[in-house]
Protein backbone atom coordinates (compact mmCIF):
# COMPACT_ATOMS: atom_id res chain seq x y z
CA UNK A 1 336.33 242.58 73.70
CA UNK A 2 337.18 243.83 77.19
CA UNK A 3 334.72 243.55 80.28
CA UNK A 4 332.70 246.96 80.86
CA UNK A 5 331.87 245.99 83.82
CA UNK A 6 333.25 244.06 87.10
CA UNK A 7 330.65 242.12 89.44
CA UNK A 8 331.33 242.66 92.74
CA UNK A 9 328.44 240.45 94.06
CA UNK A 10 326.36 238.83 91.44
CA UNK A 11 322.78 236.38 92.04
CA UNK A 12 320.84 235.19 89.01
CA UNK A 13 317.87 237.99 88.41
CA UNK A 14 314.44 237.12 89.72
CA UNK A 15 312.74 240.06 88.89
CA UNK A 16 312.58 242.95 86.50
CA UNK A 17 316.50 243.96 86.02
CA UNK A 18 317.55 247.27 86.45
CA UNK A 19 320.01 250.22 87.74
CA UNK A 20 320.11 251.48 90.94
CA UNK A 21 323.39 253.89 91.71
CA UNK A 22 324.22 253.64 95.65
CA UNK A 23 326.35 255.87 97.65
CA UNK A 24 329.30 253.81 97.83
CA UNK A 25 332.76 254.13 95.40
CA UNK A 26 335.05 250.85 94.44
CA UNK A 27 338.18 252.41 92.77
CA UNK A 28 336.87 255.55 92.70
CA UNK A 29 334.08 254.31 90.01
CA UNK A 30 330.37 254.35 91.88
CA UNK A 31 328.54 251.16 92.91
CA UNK A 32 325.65 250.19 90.65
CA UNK A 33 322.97 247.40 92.39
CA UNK A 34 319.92 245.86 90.72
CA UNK A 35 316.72 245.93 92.91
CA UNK A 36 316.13 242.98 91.02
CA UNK A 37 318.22 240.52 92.30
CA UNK A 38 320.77 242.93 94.63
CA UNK A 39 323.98 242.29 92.30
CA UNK A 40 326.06 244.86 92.82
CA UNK A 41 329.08 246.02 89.94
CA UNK A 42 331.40 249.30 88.96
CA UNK A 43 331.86 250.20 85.53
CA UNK A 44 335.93 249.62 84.83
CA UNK A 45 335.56 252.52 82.68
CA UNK A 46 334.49 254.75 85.27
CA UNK A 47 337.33 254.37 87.40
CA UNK A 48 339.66 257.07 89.00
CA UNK A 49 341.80 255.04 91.47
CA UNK A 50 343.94 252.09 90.85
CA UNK A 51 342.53 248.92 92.06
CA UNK A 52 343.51 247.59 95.37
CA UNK A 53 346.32 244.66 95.12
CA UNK A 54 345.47 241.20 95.13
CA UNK A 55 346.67 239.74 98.66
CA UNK A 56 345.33 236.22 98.19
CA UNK A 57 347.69 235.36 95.35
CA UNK A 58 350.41 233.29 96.78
């Protein structure tokens, strides 16, 4: 099964988990954060721009 989701910044939860939508776009797809523990992800499913190209691959 394919990811739903990609992590963009990711901590292990110390509180309650939860969804919190912000006001920025990755890909066109809108940032998600948990108050929780502040990891932040897009739904791949959600997006309307291609990503951006890898320019650390060598």
């Amino acid at each position: 099964m394919a990811p739903r989701a990609r992590y963009l910044v990711t901590h292990p939860c110390e509180d309650a988990c939860g969804t919190l939508t912000t006001d920025r776009r990755v890909e066109g797809a809108p940032v998600y954060r948990c108050p929780g523990c502040d990891s932040e992800w897009i739904e791949l499913d959600e997006r309307t721009e291609p990503a951006e190209p890898d320019v650390t691959a060598g």
